[in-house]
C-alpha atoms as a PDB file:
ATOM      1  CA  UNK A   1    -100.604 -89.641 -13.299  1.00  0.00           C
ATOM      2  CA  UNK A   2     -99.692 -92.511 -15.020  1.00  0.00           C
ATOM      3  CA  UNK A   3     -96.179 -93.155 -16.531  1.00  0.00           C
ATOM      4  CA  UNK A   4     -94.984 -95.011 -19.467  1.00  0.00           C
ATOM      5  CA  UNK A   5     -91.242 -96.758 -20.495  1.00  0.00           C
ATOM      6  CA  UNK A   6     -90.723 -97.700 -23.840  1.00  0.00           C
ATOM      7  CA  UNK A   7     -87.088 -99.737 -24.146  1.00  0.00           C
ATOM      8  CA  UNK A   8     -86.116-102.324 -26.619  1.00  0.00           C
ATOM      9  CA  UNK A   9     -85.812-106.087 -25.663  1.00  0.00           C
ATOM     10  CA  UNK A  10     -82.961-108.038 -27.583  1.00  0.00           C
ATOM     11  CA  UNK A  11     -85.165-111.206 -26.903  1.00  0.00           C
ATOM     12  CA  UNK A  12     -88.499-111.308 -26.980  1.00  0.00           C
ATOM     13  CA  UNK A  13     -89.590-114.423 -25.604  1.00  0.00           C
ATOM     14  CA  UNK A  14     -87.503-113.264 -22.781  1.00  0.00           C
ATOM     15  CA  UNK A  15     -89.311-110.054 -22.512  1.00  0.00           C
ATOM     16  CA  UNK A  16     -92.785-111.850 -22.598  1.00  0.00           C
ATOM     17  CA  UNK A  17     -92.162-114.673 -19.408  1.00  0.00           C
ATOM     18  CA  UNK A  18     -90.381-111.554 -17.599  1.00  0.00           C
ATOM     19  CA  UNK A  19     -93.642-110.007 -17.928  1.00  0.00           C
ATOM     20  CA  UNK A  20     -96.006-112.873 -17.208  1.00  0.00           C
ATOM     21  CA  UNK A  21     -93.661-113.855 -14.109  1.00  0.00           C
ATOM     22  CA  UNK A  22     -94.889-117.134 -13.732  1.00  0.00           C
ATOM     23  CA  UNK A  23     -95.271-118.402  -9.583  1.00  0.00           C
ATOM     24  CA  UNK A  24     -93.991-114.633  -9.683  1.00  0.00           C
ATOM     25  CA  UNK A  25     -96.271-112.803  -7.399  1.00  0.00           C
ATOM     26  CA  UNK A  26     -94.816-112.015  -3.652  1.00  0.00           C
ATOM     27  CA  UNK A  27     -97.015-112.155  -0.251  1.00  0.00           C
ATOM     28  CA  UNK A  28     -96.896-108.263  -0.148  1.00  0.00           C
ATOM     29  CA  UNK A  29     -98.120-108.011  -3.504  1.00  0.00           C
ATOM     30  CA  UNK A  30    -100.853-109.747  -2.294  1.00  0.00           C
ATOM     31  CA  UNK A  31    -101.448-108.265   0.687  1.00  0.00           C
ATOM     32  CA  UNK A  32    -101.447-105.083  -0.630  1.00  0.00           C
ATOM     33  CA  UNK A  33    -104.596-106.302  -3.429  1.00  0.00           C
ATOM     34  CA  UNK A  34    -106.149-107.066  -0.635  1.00  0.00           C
ATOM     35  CA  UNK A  35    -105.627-103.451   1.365  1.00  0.00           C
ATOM     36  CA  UNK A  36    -106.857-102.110  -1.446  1.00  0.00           C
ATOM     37  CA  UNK A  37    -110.185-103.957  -1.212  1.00  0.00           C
ATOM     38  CA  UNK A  38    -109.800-106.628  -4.104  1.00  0.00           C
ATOM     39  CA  UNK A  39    -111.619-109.812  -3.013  1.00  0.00           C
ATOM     40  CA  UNK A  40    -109.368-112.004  -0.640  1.00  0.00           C
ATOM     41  CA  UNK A  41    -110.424-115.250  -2.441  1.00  0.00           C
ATOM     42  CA  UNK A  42    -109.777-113.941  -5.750  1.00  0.00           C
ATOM     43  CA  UNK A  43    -105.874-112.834  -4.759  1.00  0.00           C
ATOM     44  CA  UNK A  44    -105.377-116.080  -2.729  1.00  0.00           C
ATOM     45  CA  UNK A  45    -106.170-117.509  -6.557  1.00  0.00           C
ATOM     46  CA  UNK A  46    -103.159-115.659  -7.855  1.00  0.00           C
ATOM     47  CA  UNK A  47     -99.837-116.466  -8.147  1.00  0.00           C
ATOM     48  CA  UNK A  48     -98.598-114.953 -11.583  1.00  0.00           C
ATOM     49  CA  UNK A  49     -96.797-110.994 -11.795  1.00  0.00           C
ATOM     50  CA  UNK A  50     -99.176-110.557 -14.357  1.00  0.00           C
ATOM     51  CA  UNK A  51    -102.686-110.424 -12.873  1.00  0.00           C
ATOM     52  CA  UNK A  52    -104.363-109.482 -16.014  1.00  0.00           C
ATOM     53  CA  UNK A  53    -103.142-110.092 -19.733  1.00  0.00           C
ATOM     54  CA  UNK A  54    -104.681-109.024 -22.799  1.00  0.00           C
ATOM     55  CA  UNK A  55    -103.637-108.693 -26.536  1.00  0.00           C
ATOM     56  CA  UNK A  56    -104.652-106.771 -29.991  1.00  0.00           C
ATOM     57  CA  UNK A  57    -104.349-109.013 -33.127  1.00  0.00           C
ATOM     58  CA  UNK A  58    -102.540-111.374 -30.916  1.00  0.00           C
ATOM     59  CA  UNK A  59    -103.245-114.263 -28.155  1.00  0.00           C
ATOM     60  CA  UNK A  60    -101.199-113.609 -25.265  1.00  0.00           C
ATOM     61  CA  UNK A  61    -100.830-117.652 -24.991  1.00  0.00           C
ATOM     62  CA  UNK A  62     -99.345-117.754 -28.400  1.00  0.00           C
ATOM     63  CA  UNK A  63     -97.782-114.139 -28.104  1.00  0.00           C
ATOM     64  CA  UNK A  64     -93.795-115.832 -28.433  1.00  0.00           C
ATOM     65  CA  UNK A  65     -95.011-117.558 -31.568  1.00  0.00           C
ATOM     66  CA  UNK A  66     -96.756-115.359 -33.355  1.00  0.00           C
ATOM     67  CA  UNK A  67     -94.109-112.449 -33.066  1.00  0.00           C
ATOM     68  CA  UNK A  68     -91.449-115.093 -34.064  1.00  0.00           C
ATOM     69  CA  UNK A  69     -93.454-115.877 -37.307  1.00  0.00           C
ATOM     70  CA  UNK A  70     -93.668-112.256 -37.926  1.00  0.00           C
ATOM     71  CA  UNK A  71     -90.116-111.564 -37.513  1.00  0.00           C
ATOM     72  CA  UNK A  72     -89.345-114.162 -39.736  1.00  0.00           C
ATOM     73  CA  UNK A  73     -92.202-113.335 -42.627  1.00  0.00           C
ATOM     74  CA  UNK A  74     -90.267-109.479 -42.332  1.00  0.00           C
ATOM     75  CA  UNK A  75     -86.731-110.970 -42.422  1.00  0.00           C
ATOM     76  CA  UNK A  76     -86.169-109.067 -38.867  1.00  0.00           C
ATOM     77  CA  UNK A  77     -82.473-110.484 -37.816  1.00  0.00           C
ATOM     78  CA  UNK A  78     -81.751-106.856 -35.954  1.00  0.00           C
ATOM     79  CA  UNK A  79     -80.604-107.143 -32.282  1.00  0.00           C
ATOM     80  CA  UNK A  80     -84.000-105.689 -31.475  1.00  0.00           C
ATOM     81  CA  UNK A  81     -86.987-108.662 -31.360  1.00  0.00           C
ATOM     82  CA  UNK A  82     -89.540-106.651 -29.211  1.00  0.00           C
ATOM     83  CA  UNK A  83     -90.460-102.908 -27.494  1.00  0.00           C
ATOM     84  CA  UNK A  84     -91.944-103.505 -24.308  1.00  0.00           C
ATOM     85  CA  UNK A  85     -93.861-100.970 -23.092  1.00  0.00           C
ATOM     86  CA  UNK A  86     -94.136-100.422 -18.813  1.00  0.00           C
ATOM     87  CA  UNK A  87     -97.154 -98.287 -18.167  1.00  0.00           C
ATOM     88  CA  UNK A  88     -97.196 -97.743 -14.533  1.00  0.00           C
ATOM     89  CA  UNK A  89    -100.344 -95.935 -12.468  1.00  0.00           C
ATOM     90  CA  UNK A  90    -100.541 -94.154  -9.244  1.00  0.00           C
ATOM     91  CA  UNK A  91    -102.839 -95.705  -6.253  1.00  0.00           C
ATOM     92  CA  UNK A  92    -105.152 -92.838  -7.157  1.00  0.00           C
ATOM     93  CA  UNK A  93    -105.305 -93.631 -11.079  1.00  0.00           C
ATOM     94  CA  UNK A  94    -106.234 -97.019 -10.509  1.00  0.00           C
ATOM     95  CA  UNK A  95    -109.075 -98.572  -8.581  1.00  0.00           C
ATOM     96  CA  UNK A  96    -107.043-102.380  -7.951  1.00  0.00           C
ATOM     97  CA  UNK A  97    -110.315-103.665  -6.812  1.00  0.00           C
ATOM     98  CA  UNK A  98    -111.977-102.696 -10.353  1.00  0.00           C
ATOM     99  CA  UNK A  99    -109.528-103.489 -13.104  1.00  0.00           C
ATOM    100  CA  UNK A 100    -111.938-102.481 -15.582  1.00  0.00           C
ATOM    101  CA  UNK A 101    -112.012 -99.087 -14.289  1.00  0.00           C
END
């Protein structure tokens, strides 16, 4: 069953490259994709936390941006910038070699 934590993030930007985790991804992390049958090539390719990013209404390249235009255009000056969600899945949830599944 998958889980899901919702928390605030004082900085947003800082939220966003914690999640990317640029040059983030460990050796077991890897090794473990490839245990789990994803294609050996295709994980020697990776090197980011964040093997697959996507966004609604927003480019995850311009993600910092964007949210800081929209906190200014709503005069948002609150210690809160962001929620970050974490939705986590069991091994049995999700198929690692079919991320679309």
């Amino acid at each position: 069953m998958a889980t899901i934590k919702i928390s605030r993030a004082k900085s947003c930007t800082a939220a966003l490259n914690y999640a990317r985790g640029q040059n983030q991804l460990k050796e077991p992390d890897k090794a473990w994709l490839v245990n789990q049958g994803v294609n050996p090539e295709l994980v020697a390719s990776l090197h980011n936390r964040a093997v697959v990013t996507s966004g609604l209404n927003i480019d995850p390249a311009y993600a910092s941006s964007q949210m800081k235009q929209t906190r200014d255009l709503f005069q948002n000056t609150g210690s809160t910038q962001a929620m970050r969600v974490i939705q986590s899945f069991d091994e049995h949830d999700l198929n690692a070699a079919n991320p679309a599944d």
